[in-house]
PDB file of N, CA and C in Angstrom:
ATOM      1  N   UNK A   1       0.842  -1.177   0.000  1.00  0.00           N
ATOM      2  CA  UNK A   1       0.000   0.000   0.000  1.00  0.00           C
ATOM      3  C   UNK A   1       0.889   1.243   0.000  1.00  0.00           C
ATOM      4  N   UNK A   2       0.664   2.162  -0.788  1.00  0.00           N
ATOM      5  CA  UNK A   2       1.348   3.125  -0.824  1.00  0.00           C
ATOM      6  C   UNK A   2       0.884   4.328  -0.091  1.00  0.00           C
ATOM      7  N   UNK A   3       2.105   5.471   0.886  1.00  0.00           N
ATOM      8  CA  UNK A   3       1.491   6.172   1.497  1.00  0.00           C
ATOM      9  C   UNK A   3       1.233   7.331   0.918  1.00  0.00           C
ATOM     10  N   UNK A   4      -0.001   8.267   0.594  1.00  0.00           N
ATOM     11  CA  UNK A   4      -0.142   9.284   0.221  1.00  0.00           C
ATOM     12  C   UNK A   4      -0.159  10.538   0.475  1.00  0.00           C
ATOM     13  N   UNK A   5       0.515  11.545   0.093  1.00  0.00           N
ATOM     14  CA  UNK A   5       0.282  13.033   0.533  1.00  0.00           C
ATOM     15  C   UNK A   5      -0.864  13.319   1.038  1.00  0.00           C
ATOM     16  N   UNK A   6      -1.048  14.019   2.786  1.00  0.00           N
ATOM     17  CA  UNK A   6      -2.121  14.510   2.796  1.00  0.00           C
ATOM     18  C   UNK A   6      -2.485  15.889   2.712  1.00  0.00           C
ATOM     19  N   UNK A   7      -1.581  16.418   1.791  1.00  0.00           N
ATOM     20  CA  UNK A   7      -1.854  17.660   1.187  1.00  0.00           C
ATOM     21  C   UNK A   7      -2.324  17.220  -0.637  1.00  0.00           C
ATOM     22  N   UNK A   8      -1.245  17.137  -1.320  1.00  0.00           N
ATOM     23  CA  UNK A   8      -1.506  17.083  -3.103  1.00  0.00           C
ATOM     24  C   UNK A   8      -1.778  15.690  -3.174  1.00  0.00           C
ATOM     25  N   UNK A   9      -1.810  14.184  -2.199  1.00  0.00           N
ATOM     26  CA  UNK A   9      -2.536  13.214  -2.687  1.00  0.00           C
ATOM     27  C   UNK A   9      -1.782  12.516  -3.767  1.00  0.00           C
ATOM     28  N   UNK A  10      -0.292  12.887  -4.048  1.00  0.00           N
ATOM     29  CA  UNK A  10       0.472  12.176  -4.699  1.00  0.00           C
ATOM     30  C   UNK A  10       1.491  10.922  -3.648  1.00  0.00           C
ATOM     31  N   UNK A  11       1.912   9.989  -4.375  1.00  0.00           N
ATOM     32  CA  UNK A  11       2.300   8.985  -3.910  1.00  0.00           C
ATOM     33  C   UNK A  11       3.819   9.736  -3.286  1.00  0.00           C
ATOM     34  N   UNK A  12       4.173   9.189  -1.893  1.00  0.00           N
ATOM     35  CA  UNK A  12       5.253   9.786  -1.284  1.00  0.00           C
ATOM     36  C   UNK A  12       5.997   8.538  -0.939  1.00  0.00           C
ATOM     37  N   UNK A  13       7.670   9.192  -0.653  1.00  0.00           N
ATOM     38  CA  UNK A  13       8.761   8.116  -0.707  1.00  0.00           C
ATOM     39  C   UNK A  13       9.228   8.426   0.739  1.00  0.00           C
ATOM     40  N   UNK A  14      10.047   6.587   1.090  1.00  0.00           N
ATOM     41  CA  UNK A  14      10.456   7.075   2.838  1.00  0.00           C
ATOM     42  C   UNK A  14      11.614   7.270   2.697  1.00  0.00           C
ATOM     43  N   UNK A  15      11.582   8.524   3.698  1.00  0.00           N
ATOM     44  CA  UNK A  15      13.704   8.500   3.499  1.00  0.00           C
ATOM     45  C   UNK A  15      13.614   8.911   5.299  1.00  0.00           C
ATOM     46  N   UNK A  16      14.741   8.062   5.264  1.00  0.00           N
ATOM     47  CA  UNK A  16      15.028   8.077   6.919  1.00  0.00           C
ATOM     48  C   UNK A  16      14.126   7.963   7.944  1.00  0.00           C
ATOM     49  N   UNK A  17      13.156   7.169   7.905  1.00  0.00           N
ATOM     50  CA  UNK A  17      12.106   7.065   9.053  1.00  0.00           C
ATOM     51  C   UNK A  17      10.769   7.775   8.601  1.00  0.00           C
ATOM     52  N   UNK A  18      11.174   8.526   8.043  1.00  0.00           N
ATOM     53  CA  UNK A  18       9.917   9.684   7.514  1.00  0.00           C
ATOM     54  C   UNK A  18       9.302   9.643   5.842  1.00  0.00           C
ATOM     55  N   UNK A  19       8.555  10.147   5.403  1.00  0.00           N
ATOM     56  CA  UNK A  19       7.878  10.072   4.143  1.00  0.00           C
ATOM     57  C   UNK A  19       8.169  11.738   3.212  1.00  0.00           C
ATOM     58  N   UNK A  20       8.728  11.859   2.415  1.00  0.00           N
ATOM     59  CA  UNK A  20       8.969  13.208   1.625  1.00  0.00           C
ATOM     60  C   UNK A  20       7.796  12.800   0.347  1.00  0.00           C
ATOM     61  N   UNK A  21       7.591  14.139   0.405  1.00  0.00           N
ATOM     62  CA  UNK A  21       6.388  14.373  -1.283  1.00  0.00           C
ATOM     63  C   UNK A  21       7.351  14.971  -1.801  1.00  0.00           C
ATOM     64  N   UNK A  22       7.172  14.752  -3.224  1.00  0.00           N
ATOM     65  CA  UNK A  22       8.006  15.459  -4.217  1.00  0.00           C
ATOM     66  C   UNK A  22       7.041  16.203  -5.310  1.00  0.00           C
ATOM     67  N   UNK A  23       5.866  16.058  -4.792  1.00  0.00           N
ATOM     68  CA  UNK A  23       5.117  16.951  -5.412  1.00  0.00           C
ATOM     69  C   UNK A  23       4.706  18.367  -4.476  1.00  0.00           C
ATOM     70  N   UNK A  24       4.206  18.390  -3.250  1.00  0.00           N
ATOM     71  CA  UNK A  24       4.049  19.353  -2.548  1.00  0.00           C
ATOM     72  C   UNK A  24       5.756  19.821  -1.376  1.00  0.00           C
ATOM     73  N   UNK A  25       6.769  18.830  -1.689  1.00  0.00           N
ATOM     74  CA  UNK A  25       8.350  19.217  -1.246  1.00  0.00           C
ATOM     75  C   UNK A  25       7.640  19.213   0.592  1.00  0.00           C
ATOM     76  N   UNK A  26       6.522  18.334   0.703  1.00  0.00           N
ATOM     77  CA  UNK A  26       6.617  18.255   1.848  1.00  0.00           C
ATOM     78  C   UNK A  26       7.256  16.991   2.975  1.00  0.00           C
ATOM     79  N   UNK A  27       7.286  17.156   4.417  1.00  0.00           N
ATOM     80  CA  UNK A  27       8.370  15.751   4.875  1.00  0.00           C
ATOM     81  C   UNK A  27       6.906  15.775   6.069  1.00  0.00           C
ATOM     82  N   UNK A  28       6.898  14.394   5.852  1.00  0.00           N
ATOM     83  CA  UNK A  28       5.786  13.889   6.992  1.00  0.00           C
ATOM     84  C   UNK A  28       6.070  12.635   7.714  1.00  0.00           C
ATOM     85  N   UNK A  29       6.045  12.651   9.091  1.00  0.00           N
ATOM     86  CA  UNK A  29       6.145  11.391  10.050  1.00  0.00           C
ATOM     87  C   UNK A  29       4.719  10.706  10.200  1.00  0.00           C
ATOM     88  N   UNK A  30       4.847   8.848  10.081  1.00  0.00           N
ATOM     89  CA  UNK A  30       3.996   8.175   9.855  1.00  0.00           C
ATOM     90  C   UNK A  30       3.085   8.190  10.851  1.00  0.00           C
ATOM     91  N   UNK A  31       1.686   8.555  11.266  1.00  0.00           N
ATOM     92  CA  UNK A  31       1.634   7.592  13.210  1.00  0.00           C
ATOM     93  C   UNK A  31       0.680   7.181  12.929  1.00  0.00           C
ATOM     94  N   UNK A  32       1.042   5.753  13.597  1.00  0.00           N
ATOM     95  CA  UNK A  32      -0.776   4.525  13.352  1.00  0.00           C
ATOM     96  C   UNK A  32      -1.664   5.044  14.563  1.00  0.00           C
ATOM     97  N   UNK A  33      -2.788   4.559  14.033  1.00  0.00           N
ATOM     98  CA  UNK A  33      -4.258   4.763  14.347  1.00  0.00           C
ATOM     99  C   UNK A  33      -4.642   3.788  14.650  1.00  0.00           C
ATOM    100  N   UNK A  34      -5.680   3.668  15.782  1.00  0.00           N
ATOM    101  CA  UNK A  34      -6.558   2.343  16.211  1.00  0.00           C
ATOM    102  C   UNK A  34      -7.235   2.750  14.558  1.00  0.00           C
ATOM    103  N   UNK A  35      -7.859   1.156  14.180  1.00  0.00           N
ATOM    104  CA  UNK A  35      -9.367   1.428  13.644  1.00  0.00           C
ATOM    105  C   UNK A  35     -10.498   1.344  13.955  1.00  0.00           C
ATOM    106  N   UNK A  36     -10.273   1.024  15.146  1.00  0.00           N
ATOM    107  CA  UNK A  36     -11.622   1.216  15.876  1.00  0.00           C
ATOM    108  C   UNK A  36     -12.120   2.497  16.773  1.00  0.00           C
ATOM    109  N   UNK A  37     -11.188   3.283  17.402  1.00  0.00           N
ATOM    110  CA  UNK A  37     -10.937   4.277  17.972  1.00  0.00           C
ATOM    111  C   UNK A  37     -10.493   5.412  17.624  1.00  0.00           C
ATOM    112  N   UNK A  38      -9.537   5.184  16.656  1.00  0.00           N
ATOM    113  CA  UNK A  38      -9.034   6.220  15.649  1.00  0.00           C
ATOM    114  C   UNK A  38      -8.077   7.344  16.542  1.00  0.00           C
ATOM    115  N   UNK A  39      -7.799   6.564  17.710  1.00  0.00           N
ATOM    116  CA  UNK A  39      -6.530   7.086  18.489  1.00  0.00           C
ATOM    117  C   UNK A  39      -5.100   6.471  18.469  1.00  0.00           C
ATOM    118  N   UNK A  40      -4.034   7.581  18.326  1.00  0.00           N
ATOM    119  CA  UNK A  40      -2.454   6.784  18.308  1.00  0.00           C
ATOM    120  C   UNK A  40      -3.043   5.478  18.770  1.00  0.00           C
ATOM    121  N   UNK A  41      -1.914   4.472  18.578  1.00  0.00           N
ATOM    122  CA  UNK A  41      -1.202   3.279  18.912  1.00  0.00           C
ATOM    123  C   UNK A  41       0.145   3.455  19.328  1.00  0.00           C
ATOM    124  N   UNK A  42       0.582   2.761  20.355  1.00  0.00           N
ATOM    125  CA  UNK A  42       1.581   2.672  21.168  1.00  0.00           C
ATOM    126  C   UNK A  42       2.845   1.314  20.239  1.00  0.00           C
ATOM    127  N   UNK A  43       3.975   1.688  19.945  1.00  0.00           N
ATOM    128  CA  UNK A  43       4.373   1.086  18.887  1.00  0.00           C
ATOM    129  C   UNK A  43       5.100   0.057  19.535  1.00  0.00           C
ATOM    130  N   UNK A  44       5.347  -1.111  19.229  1.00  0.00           N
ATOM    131  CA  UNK A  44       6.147  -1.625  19.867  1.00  0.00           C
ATOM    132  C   UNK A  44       7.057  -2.611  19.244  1.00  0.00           C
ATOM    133  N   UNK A  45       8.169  -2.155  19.402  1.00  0.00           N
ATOM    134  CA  UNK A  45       9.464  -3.174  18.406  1.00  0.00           C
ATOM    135  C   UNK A  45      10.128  -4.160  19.390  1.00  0.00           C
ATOM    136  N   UNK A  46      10.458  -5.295  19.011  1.00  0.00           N
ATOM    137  CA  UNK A  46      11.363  -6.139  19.744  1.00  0.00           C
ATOM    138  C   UNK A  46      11.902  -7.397  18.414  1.00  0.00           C
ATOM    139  N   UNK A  47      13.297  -7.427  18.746  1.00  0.00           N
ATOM    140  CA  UNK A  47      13.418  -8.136  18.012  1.00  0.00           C
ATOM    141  C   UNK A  47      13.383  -8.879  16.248  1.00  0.00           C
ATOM    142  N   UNK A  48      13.025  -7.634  16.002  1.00  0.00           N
ATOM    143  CA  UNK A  48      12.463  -7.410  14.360  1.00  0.00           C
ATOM    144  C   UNK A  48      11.703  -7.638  14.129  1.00  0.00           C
ATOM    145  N   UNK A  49      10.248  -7.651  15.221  1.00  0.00           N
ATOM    146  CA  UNK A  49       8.664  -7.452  14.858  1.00  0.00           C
ATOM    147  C   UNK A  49       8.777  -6.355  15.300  1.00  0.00           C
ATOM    148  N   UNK A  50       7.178  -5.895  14.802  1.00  0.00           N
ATOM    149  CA  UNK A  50       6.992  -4.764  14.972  1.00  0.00           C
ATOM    150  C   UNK A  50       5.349  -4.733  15.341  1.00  0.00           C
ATOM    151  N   UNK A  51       4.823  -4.376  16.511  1.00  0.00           N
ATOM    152  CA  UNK A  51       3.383  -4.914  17.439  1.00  0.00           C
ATOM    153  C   UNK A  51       3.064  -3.288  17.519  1.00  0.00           C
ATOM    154  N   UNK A  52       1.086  -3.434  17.253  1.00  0.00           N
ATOM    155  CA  UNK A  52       0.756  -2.191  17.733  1.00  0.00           C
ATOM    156  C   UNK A  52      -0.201  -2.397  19.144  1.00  0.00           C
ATOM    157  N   UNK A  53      -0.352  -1.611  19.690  1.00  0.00           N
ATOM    158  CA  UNK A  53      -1.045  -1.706  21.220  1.00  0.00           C
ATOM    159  C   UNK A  53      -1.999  -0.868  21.456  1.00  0.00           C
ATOM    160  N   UNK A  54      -3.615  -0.896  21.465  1.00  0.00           N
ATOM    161  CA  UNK A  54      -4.173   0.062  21.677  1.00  0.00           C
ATOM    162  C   UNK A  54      -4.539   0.164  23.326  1.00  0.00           C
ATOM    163  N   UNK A  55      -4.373   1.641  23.893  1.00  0.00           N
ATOM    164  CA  UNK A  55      -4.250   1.292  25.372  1.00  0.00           C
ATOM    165  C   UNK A  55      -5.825   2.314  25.952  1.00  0.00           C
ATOM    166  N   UNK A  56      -6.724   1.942  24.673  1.00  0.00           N
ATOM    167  CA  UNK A  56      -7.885   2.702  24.795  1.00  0.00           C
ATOM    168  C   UNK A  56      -8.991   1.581  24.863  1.00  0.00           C
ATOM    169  N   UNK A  57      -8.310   0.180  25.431  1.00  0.00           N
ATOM    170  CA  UNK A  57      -9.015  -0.552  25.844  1.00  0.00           C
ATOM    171  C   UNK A  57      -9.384  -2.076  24.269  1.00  0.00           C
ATOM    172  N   UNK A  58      -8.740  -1.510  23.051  1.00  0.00           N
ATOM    173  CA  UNK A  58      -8.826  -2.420  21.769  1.00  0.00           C
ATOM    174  C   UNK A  58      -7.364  -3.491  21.779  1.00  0.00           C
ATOM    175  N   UNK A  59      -6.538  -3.530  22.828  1.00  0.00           N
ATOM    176  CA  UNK A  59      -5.563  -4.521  23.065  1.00  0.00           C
ATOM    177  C   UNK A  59      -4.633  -4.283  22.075  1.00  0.00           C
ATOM    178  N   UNK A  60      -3.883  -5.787  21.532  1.00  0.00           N
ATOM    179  CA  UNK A  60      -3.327  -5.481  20.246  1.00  0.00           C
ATOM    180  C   UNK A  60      -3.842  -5.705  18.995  1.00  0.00           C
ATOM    181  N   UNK A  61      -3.448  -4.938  18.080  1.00  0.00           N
ATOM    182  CA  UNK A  61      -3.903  -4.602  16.561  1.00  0.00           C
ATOM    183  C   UNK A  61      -3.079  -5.434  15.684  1.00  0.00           C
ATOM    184  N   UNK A  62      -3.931  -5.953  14.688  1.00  0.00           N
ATOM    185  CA  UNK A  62      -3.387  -6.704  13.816  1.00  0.00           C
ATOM    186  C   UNK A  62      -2.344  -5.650  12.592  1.00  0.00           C
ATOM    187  N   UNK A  63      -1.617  -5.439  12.551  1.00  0.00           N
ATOM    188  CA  UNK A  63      -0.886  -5.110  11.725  1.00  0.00           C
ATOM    189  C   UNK A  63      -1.357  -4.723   9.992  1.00  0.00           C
ATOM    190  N   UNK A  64      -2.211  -5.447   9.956  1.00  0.00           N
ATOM    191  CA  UNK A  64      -2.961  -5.447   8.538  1.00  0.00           C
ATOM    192  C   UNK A  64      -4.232  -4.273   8.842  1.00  0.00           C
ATOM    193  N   UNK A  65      -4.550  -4.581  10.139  1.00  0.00           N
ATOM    194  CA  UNK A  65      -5.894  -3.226  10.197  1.00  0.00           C
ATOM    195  C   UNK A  65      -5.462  -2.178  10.855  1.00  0.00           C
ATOM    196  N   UNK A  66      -4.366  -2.152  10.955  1.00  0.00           N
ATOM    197  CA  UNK A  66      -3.598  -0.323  11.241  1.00  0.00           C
ATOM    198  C   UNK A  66      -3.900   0.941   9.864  1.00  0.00           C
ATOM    199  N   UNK A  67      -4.191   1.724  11.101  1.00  0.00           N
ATOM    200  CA  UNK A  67      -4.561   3.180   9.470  1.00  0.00           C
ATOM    201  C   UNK A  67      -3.801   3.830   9.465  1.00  0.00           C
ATOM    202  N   UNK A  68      -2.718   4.337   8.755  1.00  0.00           N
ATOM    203  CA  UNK A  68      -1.917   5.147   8.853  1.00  0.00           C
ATOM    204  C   UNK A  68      -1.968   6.492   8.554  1.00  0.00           C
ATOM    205  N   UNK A  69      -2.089   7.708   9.691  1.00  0.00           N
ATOM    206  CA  UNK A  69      -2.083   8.721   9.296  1.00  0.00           C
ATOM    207  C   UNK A  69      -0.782   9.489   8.925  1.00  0.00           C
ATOM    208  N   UNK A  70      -0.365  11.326   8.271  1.00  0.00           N
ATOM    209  CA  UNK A  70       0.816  11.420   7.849  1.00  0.00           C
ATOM    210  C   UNK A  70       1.102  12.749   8.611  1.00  0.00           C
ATOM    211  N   UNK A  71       1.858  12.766   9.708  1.00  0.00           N
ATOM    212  CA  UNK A  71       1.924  14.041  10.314  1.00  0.00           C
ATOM    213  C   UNK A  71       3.156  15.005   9.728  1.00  0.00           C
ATOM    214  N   UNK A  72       2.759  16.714   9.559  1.00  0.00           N
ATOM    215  CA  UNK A  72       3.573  17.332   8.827  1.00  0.00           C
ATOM    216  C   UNK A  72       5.048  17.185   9.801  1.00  0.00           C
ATOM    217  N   UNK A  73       6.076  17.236   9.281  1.00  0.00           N
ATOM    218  CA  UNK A  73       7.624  17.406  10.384  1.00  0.00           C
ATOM    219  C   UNK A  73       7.543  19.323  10.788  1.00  0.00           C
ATOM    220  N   UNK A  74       8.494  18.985  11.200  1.00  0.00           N
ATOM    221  CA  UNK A  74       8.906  20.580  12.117  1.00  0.00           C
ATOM    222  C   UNK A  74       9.850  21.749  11.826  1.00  0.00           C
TER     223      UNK A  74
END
């Protein structure tokens, strides 16, 4: 799935942790979403998985039903 600008809606590339548009020259950090709640997820790496945690009472999230929103950088 590819992540999209949420400004111009063109397809964006990751460089260094983060997502750059090369259509709007903007840089955006990824952060998952419950889908049920539609609040952060608490990320959690170990070992070269990568687990999401909803602590709004939805436990853990399957990886496949994470929504990814695109926050502008600073």
């Amino acid at each position: 799935m590819d992540a999209l600008c949420p400004v111009c809606q063109k397809v964006m590339t990751e460089v260094s942790g983060h997502f750059h548009c090369s259509g709007c020259h903007g840089n955006y950090l990824p952060q998952a979403n419950c889908p049920d709640c539609a609040r952060p997820l608490q990320v959690l790496k170990a070992c070269g998985a990568i687990d999401y945690f909803c602590q709004n009472g939805h436990g853990l999230i399957s990886k496949s039903r994470v929504r990814f929103s695109y926050l502008p950088t600073v």
